[in-house]
PDB file of N, CA and C in Angstrom:
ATOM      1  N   UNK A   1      49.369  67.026 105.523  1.00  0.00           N
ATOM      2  CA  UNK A   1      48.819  67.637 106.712  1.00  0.00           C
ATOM      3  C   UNK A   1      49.815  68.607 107.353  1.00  0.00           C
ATOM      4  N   UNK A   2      51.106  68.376 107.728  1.00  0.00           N
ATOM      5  CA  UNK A   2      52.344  68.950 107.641  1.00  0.00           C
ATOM      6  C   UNK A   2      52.521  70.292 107.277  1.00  0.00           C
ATOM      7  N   UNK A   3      52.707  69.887 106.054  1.00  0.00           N
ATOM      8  CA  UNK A   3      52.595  71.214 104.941  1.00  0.00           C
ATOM      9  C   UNK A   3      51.439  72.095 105.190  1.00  0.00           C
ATOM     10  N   UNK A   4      50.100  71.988 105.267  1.00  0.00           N
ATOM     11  CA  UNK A   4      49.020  72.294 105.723  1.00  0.00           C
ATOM     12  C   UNK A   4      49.884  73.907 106.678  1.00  0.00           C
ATOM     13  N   UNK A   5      50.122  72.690 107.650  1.00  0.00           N
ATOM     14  CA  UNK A   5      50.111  73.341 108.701  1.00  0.00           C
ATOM     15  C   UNK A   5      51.483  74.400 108.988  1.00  0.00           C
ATOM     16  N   UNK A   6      52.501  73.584 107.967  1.00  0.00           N
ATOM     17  CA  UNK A   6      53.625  75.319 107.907  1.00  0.00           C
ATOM     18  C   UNK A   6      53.458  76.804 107.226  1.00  0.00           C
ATOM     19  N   UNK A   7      52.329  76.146 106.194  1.00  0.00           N
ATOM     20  CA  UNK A   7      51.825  77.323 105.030  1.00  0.00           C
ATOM     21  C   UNK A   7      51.221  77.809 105.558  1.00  0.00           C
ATOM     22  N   UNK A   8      50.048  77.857 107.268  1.00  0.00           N
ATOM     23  CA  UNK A   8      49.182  78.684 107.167  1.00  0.00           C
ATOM     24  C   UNK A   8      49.838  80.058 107.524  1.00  0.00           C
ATOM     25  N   UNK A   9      49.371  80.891 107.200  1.00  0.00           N
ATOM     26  CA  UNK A   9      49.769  82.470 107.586  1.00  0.00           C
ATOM     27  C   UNK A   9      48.987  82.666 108.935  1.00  0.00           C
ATOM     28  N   UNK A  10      50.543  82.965 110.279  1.00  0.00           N
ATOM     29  CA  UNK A  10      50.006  83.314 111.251  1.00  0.00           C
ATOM     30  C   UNK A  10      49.519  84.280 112.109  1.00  0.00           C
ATOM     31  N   UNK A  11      49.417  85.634 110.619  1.00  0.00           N
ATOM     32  CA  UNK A  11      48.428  86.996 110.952  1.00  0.00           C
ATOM     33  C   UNK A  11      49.016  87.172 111.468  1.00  0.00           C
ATOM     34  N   UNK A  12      48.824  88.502 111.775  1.00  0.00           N
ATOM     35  CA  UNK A  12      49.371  90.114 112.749  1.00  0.00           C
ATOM     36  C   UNK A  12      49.000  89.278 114.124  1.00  0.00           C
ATOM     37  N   UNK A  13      50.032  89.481 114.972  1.00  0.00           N
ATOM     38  CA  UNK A  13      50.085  88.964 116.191  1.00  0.00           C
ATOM     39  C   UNK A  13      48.956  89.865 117.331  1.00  0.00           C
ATOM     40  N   UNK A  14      48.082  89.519 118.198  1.00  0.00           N
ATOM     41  CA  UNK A  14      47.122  90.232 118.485  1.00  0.00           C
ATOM     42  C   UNK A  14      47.079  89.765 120.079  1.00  0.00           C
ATOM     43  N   UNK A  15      46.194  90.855 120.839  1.00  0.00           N
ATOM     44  CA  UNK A  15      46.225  90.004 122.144  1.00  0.00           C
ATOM     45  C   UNK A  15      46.150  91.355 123.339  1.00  0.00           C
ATOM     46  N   UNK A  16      46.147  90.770 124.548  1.00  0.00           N
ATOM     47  CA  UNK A  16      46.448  92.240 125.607  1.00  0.00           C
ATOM     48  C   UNK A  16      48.216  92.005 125.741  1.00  0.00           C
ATOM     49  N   UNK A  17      48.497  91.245 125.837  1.00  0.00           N
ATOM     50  CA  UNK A  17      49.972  91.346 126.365  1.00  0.00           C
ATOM     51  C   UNK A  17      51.246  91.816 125.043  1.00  0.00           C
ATOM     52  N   UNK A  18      50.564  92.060 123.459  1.00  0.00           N
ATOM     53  CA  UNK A  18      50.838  92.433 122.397  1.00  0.00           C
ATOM     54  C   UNK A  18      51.245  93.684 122.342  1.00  0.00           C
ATOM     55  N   UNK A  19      53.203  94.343 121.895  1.00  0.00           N
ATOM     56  CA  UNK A  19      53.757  95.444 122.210  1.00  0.00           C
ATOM     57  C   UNK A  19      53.750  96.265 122.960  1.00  0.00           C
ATOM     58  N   UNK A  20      53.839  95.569 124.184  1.00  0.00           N
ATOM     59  CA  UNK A  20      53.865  95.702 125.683  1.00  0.00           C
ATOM     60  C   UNK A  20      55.578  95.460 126.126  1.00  0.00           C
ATOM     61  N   UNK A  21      56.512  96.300 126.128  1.00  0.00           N
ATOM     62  CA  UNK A  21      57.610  96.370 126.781  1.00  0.00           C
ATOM     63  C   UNK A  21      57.923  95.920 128.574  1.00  0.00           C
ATOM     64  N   UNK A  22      58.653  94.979 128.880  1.00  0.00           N
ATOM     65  CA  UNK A  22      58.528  94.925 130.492  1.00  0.00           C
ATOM     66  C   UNK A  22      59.898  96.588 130.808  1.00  0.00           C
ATOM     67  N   UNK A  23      59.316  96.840 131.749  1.00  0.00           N
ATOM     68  CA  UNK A  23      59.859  98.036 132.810  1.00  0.00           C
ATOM     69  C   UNK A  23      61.344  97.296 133.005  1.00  0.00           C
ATOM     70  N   UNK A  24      61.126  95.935 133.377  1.00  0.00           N
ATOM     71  CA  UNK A  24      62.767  95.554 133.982  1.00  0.00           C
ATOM     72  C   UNK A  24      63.648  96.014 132.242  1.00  0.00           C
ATOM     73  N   UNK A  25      63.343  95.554 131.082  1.00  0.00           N
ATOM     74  CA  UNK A  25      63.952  96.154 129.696  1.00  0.00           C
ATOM     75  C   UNK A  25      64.273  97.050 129.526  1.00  0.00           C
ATOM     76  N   UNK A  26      63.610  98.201 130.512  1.00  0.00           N
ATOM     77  CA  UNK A  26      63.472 100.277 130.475  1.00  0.00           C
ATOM     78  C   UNK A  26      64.795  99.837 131.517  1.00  0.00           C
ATOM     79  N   UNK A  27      64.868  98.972 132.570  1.00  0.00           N
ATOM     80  CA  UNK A  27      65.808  99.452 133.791  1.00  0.00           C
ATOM     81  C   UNK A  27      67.073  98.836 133.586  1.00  0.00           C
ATOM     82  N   UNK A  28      67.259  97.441 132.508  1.00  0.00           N
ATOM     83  CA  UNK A  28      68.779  97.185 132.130  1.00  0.00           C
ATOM     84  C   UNK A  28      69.671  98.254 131.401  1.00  0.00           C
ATOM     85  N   UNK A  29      68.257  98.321 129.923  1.00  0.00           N
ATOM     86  CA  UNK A  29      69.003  99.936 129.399  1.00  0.00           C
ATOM     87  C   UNK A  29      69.584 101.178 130.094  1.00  0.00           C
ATOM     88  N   UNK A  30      68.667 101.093 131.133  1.00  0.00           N
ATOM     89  CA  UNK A  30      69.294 102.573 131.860  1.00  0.00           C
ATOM     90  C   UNK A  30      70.621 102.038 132.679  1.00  0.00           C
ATOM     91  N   UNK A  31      70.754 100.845 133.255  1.00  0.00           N
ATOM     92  CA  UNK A  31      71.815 100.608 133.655  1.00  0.00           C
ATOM     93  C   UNK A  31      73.017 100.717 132.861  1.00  0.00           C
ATOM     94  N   UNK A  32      73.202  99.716 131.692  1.00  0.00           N
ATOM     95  CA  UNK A  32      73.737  99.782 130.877  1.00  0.00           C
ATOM     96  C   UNK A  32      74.253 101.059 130.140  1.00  0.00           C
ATOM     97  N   UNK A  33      72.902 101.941 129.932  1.00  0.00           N
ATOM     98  CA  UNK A  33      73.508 103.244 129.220  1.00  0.00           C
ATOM     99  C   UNK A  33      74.580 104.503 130.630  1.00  0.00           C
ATOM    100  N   UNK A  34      73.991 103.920 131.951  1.00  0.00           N
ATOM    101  CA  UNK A  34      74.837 105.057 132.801  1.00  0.00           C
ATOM    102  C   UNK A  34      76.198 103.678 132.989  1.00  0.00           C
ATOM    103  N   UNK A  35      76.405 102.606 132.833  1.00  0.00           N
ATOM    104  CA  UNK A  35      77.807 102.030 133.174  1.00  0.00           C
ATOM    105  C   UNK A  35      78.627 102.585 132.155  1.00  0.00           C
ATOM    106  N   UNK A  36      77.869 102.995 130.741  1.00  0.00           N
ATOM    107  CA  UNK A  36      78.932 103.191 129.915  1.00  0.00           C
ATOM    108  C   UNK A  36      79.191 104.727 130.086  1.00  0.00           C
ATOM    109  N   UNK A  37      78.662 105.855 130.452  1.00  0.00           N
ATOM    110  CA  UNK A  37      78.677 107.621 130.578  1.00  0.00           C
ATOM    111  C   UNK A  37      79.747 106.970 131.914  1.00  0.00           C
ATOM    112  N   UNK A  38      80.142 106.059 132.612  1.00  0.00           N
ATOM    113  CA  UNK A  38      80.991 105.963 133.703  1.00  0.00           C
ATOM    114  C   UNK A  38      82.504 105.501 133.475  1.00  0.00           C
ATOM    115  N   UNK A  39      82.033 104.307 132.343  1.00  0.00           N
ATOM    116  CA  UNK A  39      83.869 104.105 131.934  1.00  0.00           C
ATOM    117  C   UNK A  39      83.684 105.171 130.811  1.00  0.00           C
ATOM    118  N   UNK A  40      83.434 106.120 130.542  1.00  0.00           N
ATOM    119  CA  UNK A  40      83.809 106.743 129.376  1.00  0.00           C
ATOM    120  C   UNK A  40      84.427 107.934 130.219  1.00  0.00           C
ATOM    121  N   UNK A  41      84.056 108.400 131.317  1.00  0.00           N
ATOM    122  CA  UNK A  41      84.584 109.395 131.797  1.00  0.00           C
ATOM    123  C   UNK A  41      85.439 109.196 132.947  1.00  0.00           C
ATOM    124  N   UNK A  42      85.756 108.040 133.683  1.00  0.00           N
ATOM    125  CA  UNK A  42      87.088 107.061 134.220  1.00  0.00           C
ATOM    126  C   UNK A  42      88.094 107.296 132.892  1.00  0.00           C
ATOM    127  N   UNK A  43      87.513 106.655 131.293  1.00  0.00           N
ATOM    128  CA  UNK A  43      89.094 106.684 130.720  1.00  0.00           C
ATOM    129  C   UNK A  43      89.558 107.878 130.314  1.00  0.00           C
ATOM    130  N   UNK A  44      88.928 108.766 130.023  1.00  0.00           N
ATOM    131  CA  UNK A  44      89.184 110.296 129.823  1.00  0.00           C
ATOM    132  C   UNK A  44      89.900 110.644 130.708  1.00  0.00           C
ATOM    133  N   UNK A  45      89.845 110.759 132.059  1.00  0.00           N
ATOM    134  CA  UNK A  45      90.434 111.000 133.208  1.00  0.00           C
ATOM    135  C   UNK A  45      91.599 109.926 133.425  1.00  0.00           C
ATOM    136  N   UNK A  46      91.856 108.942 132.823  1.00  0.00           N
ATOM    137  CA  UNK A  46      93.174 108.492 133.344  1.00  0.00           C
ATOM    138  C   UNK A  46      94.336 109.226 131.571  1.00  0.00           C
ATOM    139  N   UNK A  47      93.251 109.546 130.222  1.00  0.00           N
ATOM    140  CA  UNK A  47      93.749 109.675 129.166  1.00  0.00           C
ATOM    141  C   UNK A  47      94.627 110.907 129.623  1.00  0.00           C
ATOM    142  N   UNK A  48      93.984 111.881 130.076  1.00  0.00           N
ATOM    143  CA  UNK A  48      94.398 113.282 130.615  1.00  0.00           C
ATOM    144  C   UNK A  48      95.965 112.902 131.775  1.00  0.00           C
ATOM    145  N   UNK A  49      95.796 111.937 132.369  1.00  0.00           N
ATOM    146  CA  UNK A  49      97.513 112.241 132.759  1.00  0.00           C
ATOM    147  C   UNK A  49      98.331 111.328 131.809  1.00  0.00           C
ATOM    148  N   UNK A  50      98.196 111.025 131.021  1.00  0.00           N
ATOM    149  CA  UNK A  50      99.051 110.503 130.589  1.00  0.00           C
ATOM    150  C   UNK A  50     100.369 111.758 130.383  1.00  0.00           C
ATOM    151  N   UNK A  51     101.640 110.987 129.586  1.00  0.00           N
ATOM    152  CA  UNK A  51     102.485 112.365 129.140  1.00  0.00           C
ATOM    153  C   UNK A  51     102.070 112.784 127.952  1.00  0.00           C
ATOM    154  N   UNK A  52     102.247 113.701 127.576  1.00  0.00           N
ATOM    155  CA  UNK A  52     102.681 114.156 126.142  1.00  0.00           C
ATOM    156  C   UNK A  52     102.826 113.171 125.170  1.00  0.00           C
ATOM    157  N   UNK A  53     104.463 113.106 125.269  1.00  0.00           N
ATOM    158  CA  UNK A  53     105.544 111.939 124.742  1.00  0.00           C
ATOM    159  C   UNK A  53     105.950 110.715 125.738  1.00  0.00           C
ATOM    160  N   UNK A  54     106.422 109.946 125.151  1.00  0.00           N
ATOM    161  CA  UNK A  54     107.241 108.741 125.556  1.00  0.00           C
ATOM    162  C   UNK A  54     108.368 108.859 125.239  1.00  0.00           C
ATOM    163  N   UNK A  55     108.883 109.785 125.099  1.00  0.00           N
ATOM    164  CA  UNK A  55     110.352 110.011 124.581  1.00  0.00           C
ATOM    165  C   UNK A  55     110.876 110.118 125.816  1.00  0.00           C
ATOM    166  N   UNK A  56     112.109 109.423 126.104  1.00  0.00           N
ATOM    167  CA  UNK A  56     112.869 109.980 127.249  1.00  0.00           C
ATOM    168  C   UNK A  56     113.489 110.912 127.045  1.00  0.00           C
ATOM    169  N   UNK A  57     113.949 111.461 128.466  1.00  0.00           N
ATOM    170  CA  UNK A  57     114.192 113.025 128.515  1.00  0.00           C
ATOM    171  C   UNK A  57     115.899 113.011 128.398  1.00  0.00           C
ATOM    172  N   UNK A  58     116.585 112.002 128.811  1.00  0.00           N
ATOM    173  CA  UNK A  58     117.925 111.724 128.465  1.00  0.00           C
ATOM    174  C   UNK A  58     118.086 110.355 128.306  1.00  0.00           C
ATOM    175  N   UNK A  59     117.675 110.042 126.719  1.00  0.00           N
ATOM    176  CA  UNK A  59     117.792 108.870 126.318  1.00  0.00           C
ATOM    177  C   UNK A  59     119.434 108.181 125.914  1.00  0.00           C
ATOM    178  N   UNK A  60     120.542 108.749 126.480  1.00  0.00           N
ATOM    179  CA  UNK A  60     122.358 108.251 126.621  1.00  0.00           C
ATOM    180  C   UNK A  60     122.172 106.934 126.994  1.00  0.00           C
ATOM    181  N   UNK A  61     121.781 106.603 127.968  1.00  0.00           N
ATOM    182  CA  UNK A  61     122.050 105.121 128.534  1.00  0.00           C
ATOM    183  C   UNK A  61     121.585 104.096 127.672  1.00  0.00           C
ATOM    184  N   UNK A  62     120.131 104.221 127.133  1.00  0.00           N
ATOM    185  CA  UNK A  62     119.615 103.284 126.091  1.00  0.00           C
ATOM    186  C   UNK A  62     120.047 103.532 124.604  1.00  0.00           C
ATOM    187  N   UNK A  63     120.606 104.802 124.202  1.00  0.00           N
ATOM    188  CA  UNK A  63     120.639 104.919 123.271  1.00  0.00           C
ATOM    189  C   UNK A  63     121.887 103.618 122.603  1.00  0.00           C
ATOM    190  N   UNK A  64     122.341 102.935 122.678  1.00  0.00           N
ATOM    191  CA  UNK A  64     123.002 101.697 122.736  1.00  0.00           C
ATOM    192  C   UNK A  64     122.111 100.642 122.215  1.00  0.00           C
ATOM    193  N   UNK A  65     121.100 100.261 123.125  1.00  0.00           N
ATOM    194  CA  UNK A  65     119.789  99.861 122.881  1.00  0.00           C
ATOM    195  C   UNK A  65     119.029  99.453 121.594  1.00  0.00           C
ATOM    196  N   UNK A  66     119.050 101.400 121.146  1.00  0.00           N
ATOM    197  CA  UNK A  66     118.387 101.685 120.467  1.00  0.00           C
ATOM    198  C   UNK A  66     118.973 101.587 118.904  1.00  0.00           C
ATOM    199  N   UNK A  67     120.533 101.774 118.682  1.00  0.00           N
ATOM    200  CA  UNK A  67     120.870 101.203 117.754  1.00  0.00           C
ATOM    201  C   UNK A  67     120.776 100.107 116.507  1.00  0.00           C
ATOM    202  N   UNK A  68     120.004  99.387 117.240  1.00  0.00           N
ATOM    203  CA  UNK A  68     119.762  98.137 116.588  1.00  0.00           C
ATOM    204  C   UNK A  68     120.419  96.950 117.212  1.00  0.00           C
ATOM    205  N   UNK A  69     120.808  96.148 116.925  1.00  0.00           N
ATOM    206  CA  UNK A  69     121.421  94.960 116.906  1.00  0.00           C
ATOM    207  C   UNK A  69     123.074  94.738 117.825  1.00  0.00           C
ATOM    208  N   UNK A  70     123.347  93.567 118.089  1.00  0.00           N
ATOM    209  CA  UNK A  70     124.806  93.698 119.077  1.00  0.00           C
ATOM    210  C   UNK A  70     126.159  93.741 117.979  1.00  0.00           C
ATOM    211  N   UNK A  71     127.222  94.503 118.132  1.00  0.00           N
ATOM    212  CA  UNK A  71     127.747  94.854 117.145  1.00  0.00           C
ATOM    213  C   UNK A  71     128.480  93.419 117.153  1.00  0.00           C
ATOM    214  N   UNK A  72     129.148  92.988 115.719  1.00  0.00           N
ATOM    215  CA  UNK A  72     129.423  91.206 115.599  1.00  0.00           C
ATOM    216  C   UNK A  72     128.378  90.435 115.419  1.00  0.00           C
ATOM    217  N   UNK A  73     126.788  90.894 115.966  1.00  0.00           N
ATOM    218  CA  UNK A  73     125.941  89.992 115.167  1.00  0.00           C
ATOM    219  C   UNK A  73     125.464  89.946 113.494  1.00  0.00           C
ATOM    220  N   UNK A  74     125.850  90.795 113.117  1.00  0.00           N
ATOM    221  CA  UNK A  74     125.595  91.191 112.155  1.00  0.00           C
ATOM    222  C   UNK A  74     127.364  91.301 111.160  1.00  0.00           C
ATOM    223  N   UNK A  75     128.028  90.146 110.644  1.00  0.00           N
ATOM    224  CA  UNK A  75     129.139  90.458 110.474  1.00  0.00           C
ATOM    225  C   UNK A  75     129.238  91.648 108.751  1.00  0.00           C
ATOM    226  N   UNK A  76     130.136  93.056 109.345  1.00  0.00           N
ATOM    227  CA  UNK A  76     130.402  93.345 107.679  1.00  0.00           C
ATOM    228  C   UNK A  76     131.018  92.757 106.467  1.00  0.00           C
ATOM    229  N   UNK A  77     130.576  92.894 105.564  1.00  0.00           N
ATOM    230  CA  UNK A  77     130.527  92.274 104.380  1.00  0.00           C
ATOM    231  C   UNK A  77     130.866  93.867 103.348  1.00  0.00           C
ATOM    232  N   UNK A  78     131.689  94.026 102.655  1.00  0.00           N
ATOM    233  CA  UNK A  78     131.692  95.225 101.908  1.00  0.00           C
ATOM    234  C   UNK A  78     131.654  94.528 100.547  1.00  0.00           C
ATOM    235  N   UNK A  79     130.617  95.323  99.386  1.00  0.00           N
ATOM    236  CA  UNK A  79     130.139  94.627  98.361  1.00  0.00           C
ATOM    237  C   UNK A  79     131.255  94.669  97.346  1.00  0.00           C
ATOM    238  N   UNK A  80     132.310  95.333  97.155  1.00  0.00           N
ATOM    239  CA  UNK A  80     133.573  94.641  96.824  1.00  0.00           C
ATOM    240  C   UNK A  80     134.132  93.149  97.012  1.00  0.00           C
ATOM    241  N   UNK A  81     134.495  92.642  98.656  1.00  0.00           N
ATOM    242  CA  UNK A  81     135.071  91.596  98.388  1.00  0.00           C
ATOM    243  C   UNK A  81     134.068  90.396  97.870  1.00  0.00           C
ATOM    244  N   UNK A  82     135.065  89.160  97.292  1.00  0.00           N
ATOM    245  CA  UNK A  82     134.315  88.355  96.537  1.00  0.00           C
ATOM    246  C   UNK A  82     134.563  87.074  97.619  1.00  0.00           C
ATOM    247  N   UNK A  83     133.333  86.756  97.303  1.00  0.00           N
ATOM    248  CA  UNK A  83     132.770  85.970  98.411  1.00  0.00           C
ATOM    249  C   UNK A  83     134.085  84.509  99.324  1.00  0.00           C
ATOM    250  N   UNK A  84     133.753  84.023 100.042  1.00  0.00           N
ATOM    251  CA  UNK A  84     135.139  83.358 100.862  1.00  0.00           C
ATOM    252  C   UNK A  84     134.367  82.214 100.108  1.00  0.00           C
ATOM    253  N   UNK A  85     135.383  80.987 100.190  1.00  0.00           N
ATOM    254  CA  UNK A  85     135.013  80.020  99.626  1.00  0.00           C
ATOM    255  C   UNK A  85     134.603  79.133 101.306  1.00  0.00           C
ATOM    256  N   UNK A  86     133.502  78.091 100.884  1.00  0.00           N
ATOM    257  CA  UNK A  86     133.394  77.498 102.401  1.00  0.00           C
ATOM    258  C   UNK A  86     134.583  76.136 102.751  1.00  0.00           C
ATOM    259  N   UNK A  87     134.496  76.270 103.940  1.00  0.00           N
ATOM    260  CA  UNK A  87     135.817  75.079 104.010  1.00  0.00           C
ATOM    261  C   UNK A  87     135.418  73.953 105.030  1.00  0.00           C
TER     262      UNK A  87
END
């Protein structure tokens, strides 16, 4: 009986209220489509001041920094000497 009743075919859907859109569906979209024309032209306008570069303009003080690593953390090793024995 079950079965019956999952197999029947439930035809082209028919009716008055059948592919009928509600208005509030027309008025989220429109919300939705003007929130986004609003952050799209907010981030444009903050994209535009950005700088150029990020390069500093007298990078001396960091350039230290920028080297890499603290000198002694990294002890030299020249591929000549042969290795220390551990003690």
């Amino acid at each position: 009986m079950i079965l019956a009743l999952l197999a029947q075919d439930p035809g082209t859907p028919t009716g008055p209220e059948f592919g009928k859109a509600s208005p509030l569906g027309l008025l989220i979209v429109l919300i939705l489509l003007a929130g986004t024309v609003l952050l799209v032209r907010s981030m444009n306008k903050h994209l535009k001041g950005l700088p150029e570069t990020f390069e500093p303009e007298h990078p001396e003080p960091d350039q230290k920094a920028d080297d890499g690593t603290d000198p002694g953390a990294i002890p030299d090793v020249d591929a000549t000497d042969p290795p220390k024995p551990a003690t």
